[in-house]
PDB file of N, CA and C in Angstrom:
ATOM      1  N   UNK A   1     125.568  75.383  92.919  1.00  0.00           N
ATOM      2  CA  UNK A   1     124.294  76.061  93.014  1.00  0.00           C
ATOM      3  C   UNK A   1     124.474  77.498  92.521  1.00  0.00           C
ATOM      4  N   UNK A   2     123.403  77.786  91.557  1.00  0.00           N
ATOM      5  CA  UNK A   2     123.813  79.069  91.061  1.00  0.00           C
ATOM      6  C   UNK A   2     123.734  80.764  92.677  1.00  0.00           C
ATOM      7  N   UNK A   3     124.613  81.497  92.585  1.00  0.00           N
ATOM      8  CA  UNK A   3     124.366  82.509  93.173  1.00  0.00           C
ATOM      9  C   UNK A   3     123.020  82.949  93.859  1.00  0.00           C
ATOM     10  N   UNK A   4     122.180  83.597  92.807  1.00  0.00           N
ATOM     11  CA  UNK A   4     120.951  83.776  92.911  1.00  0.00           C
ATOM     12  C   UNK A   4     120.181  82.907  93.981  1.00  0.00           C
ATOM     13  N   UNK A   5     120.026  81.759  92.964  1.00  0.00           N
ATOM     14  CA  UNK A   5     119.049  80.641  93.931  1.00  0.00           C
ATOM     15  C   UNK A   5     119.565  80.458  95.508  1.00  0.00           C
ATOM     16  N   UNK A   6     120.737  80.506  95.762  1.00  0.00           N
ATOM     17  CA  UNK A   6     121.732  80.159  96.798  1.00  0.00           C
ATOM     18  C   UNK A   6     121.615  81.125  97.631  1.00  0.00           C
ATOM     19  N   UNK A   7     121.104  82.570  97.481  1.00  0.00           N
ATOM     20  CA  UNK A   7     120.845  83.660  98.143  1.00  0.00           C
ATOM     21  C   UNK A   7     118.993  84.061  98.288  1.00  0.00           C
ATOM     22  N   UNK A   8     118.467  83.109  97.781  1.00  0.00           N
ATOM     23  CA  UNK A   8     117.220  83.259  97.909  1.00  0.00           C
ATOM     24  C   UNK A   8     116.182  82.104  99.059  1.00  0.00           C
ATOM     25  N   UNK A   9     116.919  81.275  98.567  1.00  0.00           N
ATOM     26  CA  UNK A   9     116.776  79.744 100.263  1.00  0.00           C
ATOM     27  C   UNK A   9     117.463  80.208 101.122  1.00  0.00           C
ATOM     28  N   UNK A  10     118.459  81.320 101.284  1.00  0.00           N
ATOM     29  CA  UNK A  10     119.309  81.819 102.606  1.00  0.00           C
ATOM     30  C   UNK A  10     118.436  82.533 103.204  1.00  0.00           C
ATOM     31  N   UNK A  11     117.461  83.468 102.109  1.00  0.00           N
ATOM     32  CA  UNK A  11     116.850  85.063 102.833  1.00  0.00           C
ATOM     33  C   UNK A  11     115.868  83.513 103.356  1.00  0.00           C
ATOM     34  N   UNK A  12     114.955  82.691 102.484  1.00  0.00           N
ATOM     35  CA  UNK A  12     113.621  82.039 102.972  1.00  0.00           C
ATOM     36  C   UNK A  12     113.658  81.325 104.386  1.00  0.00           C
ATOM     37  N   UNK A  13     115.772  80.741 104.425  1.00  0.00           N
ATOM     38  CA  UNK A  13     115.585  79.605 106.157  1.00  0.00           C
ATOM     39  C   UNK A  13     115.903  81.262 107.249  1.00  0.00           C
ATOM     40  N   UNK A  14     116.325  82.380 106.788  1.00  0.00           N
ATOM     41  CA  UNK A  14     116.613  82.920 107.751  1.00  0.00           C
ATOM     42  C   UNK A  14     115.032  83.697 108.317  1.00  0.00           C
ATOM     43  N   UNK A  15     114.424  83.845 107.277  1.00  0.00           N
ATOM     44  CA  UNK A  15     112.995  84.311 107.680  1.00  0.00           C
ATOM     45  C   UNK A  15     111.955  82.950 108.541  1.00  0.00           C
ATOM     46  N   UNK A  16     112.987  81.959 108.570  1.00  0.00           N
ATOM     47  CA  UNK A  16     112.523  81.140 109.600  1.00  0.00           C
ATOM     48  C   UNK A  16     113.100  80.946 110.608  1.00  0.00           C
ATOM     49  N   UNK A  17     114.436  81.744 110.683  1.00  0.00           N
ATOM     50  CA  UNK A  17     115.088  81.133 111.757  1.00  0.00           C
ATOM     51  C   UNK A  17     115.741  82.366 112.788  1.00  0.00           C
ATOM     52  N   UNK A  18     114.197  83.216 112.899  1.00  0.00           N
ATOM     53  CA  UNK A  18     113.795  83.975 113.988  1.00  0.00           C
ATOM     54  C   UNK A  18     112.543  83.059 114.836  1.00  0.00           C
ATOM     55  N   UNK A  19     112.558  83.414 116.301  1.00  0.00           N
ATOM     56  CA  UNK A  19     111.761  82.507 116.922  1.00  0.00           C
ATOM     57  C   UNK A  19     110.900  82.792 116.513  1.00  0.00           C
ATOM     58  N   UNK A  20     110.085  83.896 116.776  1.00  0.00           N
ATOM     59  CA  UNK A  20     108.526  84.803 116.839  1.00  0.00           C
ATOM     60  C   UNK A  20     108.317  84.295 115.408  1.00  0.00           C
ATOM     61  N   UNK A  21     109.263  84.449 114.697  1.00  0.00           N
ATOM     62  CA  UNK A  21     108.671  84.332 113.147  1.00  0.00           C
ATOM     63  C   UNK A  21     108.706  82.433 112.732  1.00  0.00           C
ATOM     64  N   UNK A  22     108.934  81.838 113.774  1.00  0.00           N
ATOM     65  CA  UNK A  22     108.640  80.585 113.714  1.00  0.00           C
ATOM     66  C   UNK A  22     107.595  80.133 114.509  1.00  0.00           C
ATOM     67  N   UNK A  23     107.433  80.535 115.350  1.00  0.00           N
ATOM     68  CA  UNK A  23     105.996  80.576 115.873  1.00  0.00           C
ATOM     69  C   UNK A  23     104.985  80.738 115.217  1.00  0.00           C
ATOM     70  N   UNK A  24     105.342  82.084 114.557  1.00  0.00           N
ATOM     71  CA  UNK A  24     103.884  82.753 114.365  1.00  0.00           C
ATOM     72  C   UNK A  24     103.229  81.643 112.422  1.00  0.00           C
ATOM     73  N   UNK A  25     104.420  81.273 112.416  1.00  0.00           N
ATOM     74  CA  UNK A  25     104.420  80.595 110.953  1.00  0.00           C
ATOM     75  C   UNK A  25     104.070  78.988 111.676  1.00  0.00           C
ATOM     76  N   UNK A  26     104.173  78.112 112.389  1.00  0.00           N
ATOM     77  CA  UNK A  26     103.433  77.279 113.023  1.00  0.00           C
ATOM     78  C   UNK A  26     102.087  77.425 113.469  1.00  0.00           C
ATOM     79  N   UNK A  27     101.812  78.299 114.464  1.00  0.00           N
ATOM     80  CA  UNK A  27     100.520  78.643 114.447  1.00  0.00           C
ATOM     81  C   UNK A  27      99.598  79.138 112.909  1.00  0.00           C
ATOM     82  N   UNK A  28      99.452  79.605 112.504  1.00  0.00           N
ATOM     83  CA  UNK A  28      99.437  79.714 111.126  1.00  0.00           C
ATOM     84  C   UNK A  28      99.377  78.231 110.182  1.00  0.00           C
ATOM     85  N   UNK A  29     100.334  77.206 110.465  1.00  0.00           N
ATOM     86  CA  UNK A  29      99.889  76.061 109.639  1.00  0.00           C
ATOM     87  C   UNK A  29      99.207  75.342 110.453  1.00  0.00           C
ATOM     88  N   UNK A  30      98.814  75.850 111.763  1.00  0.00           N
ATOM     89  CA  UNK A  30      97.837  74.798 112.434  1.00  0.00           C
ATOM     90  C   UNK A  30      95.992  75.181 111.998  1.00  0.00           C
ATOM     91  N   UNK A  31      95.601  75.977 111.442  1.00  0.00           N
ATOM     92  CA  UNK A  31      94.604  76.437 111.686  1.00  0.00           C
ATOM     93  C   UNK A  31      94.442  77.743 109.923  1.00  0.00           C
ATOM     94  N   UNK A  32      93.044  77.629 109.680  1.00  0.00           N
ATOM     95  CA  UNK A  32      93.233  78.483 108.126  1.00  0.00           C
ATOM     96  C   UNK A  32      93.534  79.823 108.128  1.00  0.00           C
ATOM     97  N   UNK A  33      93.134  80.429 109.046  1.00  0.00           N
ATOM     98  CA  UNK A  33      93.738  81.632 108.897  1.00  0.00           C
ATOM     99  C   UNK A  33      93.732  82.400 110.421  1.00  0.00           C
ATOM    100  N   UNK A  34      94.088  83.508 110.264  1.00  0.00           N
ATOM    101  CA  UNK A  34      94.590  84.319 111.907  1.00  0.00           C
ATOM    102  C   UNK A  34      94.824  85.621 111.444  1.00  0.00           C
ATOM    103  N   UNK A  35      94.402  86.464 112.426  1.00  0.00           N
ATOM    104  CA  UNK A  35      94.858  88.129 112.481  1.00  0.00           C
ATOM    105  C   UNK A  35      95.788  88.615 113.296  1.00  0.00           C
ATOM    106  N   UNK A  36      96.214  89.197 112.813  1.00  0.00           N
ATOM    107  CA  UNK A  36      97.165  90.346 114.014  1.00  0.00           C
ATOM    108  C   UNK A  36      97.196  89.738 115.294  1.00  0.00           C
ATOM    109  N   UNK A  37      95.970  90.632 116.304  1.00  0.00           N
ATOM    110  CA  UNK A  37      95.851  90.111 117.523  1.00  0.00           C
ATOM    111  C   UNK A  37      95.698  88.712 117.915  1.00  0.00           C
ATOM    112  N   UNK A  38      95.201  87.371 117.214  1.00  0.00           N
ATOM    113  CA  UNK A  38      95.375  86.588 117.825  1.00  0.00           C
ATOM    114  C   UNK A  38      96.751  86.411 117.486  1.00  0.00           C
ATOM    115  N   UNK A  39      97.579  86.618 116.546  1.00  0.00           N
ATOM    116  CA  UNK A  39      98.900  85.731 116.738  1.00  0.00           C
ATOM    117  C   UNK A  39      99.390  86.646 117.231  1.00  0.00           C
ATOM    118  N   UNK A  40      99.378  87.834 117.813  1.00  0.00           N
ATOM    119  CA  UNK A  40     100.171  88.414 118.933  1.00  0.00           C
ATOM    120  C   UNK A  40      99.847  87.801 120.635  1.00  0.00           C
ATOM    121  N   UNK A  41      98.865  87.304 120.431  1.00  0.00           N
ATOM    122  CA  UNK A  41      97.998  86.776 121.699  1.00  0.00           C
ATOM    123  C   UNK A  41      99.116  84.942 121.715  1.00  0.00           C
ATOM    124  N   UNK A  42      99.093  84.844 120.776  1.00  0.00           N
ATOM    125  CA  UNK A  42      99.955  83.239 120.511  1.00  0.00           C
ATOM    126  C   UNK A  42     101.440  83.949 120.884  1.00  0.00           C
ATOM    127  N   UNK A  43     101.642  84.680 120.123  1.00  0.00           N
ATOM    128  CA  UNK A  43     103.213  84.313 120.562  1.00  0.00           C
ATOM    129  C   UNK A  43     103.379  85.164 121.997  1.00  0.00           C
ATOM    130  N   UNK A  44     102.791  85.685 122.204  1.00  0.00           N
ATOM    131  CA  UNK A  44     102.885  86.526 123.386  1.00  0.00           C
ATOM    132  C   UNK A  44     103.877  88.173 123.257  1.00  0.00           C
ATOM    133  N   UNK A  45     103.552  88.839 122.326  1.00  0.00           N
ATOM    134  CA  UNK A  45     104.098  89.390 121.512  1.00  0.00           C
ATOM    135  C   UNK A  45     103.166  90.595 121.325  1.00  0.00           C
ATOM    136  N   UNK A  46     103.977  92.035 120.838  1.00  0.00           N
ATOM    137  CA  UNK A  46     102.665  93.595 120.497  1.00  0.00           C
ATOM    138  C   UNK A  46     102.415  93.082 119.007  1.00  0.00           C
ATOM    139  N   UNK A  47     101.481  93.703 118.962  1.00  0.00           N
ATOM    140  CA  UNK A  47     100.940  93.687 117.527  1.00  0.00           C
ATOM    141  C   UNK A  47     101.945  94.116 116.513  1.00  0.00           C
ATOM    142  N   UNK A  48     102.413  94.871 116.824  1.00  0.00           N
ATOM    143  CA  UNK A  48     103.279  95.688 115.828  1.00  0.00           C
ATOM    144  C   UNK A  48     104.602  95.268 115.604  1.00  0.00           C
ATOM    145  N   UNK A  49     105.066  94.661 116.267  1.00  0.00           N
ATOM    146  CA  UNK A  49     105.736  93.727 116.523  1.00  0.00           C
ATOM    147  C   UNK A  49     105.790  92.165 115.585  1.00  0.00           C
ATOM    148  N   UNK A  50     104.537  92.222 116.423  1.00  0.00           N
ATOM    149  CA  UNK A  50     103.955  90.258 114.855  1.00  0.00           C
ATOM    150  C   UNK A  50     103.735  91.298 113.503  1.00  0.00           C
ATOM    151  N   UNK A  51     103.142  92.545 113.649  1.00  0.00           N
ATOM    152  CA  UNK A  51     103.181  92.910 112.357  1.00  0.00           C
ATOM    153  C   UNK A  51     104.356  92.708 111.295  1.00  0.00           C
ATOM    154  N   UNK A  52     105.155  93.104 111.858  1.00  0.00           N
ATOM    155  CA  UNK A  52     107.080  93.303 111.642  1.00  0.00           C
ATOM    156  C   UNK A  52     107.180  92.200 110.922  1.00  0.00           C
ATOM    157  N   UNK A  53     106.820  90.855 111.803  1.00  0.00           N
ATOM    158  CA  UNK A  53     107.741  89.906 111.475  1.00  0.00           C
ATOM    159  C   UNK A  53     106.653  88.855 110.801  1.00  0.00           C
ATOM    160  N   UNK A  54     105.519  89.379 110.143  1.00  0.00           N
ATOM    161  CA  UNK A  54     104.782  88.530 109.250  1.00  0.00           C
ATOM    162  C   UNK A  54     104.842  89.537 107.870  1.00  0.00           C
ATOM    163  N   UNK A  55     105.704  90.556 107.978  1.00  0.00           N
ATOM    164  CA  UNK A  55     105.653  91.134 107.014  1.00  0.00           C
ATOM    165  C   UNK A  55     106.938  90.727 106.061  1.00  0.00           C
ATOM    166  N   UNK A  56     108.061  89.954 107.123  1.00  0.00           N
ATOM    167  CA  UNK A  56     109.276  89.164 106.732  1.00  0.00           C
ATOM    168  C   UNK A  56     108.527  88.198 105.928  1.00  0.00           C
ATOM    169  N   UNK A  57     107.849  87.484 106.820  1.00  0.00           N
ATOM    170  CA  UNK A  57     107.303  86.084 106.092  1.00  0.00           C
ATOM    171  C   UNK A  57     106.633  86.288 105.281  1.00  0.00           C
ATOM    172  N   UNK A  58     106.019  87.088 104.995  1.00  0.00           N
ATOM    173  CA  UNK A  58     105.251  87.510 103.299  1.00  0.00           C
ATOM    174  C   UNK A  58     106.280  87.793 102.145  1.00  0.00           C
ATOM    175  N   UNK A  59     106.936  88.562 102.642  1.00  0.00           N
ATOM    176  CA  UNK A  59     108.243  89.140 101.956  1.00  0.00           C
ATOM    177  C   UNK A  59     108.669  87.769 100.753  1.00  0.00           C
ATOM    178  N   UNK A  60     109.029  86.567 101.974  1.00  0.00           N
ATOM    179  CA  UNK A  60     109.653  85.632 101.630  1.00  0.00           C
ATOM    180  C   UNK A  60     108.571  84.342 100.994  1.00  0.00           C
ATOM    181  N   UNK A  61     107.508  84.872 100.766  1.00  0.00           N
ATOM    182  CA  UNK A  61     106.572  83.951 100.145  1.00  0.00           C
ATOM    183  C   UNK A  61     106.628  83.049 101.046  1.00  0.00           C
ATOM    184  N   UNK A  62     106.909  83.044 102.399  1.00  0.00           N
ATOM    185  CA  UNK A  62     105.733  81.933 103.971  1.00  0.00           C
ATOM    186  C   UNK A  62     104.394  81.937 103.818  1.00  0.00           C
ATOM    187  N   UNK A  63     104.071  83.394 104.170  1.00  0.00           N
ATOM    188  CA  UNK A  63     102.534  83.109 104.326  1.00  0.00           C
ATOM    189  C   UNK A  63     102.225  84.313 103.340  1.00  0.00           C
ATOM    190  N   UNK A  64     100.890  84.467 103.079  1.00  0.00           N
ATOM    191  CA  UNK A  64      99.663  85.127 102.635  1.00  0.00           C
ATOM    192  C   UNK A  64      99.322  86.051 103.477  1.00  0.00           C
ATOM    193  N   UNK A  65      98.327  87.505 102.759  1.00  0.00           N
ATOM    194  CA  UNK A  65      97.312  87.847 103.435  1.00  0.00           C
ATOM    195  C   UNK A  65      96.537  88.405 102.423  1.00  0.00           C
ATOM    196  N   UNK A  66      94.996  88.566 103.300  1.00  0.00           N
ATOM    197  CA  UNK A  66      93.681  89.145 102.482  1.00  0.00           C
ATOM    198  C   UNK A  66      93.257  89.962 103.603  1.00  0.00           C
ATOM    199  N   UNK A  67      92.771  90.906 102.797  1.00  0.00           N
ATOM    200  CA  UNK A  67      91.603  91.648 103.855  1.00  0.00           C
ATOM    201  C   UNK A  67      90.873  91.519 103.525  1.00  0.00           C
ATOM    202  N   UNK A  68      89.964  91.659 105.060  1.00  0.00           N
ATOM    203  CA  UNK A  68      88.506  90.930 105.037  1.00  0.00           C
ATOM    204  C   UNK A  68      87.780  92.328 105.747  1.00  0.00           C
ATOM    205  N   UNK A  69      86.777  93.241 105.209  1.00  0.00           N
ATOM    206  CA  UNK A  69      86.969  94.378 105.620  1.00  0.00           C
ATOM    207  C   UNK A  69      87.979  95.253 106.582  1.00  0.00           C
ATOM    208  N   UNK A  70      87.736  95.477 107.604  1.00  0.00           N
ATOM    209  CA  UNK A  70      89.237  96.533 107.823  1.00  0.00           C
ATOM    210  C   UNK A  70      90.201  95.598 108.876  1.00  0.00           C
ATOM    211  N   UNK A  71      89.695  93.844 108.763  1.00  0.00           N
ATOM    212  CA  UNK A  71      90.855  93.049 109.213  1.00  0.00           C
ATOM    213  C   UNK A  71      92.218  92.520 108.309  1.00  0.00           C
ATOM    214  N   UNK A  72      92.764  92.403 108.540  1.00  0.00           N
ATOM    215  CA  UNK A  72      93.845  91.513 107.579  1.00  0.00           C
ATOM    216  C   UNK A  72      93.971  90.142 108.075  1.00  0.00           C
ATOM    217  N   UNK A  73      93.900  88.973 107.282  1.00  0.00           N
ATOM    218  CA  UNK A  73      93.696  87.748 107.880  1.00  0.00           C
ATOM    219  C   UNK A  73      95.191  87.345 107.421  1.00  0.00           C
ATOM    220  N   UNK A  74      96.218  86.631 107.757  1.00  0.00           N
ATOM    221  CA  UNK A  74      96.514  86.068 107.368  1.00  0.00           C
ATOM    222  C   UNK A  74      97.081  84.198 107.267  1.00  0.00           C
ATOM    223  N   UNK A  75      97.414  83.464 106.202  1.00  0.00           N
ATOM    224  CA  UNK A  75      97.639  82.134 106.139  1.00  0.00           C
ATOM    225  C   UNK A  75      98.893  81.611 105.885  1.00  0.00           C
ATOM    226  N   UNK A  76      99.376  80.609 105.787  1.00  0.00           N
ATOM    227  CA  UNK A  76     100.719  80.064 105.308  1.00  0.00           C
ATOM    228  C   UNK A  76     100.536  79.306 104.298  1.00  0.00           C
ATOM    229  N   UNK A  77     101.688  79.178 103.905  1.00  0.00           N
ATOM    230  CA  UNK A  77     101.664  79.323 101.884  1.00  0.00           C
ATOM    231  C   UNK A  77     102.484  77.817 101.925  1.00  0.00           C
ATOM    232  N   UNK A  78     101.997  76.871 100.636  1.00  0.00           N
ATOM    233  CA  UNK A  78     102.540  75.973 100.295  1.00  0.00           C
ATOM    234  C   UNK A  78     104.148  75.600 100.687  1.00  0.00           C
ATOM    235  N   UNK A  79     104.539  77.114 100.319  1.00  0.00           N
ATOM    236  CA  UNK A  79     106.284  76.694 100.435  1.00  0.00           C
ATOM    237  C   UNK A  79     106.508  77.210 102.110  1.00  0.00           C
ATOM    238  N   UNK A  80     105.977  77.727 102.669  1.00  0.00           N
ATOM    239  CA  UNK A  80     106.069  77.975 104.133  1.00  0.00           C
ATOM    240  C   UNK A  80     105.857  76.794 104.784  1.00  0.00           C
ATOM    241  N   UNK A  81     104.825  76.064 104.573  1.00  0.00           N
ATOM    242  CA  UNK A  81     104.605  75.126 105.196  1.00  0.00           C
ATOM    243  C   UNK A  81     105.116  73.550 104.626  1.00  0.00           C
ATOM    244  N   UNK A  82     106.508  73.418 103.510  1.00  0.00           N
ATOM    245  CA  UNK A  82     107.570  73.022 103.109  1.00  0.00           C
ATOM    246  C   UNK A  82     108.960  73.769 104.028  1.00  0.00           C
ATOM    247  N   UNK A  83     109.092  74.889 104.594  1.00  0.00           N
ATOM    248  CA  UNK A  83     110.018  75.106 105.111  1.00  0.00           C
ATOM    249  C   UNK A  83     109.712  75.003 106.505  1.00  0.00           C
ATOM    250  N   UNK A  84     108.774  75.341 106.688  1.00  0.00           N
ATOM    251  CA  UNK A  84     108.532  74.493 108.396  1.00  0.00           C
ATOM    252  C   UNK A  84     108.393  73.068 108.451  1.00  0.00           C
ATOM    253  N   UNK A  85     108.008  72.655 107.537  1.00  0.00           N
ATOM    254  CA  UNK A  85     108.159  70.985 107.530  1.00  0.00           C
ATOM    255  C   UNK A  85     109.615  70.419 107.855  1.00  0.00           C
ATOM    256  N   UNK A  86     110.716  71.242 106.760  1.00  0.00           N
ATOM    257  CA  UNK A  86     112.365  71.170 107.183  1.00  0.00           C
ATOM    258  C   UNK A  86     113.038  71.129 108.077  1.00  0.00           C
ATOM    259  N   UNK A  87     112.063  72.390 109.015  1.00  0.00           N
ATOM    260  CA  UNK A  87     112.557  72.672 110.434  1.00  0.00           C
ATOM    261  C   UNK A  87     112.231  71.590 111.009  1.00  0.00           C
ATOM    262  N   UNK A  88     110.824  71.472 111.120  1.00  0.00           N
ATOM    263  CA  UNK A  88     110.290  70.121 112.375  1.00  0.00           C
ATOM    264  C   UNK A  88     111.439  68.954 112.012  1.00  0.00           C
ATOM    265  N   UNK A  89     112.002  68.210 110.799  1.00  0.00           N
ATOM    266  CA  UNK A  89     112.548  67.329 111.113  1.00  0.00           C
ATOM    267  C   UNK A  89     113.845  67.460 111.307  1.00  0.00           C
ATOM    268  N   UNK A  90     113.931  68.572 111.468  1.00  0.00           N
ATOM    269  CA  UNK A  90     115.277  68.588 111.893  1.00  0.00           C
ATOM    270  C   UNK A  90     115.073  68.744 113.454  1.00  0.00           C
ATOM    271  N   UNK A  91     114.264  68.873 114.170  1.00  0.00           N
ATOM    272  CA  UNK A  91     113.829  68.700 115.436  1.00  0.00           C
ATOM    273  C   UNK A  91     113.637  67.083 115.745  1.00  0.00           C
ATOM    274  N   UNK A  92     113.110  66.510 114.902  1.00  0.00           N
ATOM    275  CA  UNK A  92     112.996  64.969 114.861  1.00  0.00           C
ATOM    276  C   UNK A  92     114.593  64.194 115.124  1.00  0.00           C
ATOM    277  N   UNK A  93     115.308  65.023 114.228  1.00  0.00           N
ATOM    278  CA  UNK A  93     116.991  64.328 113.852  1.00  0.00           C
ATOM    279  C   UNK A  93     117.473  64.382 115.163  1.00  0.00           C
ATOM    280  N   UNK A  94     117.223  65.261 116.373  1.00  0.00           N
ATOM    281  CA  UNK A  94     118.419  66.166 117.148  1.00  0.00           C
ATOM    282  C   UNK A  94     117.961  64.772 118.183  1.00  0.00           C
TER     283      UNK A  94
END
């Protein structure tokens, strides 16, 4: 596997393989979109805080966001919801 690629699926499973940031990326593929406060309200978590760690998962092409006047909504992205798919069956395997 070339270098590159081999260091780029490392940064994408490790940006999943924080809890909060697996949470908040489940909730997120359950439903089209979410703000701040509710997925701080889901994970049980400060805002600034889920801010932090949806700003990982954007980083890493998980999820999306738009603003919708002075909210920020955000969603989970094709390949996010391919790498949480990975996770769940590996929850299936155990």
């Amino acid at each position: 596997m070339d270098p590159q690629v081999a260091d780029k699926l490392a940064r994408r499973a490790k940006a999943l393989g924080d809890p909060t940031r697996l949470t908040l990326a489940a909730a997120l593929s359950d439903t089209d979109e979410l703000c701040v406060c509710d997925l701080a309200w889901i994970a049980g978590r400060a805002e600034n805080l889920v801010s932090h760690h949806l700003r990982a998962l954007r980083t890493e092409g998980l999820v999306r966001s738009r603003r919708d006047g002075k909210m920020v909504l955000y969603s989970v992205t094709d390949l996010g919801r391919a790498g949480l798919a990975a996770v769940r069956a590996e929850r299936v395997l155990t």
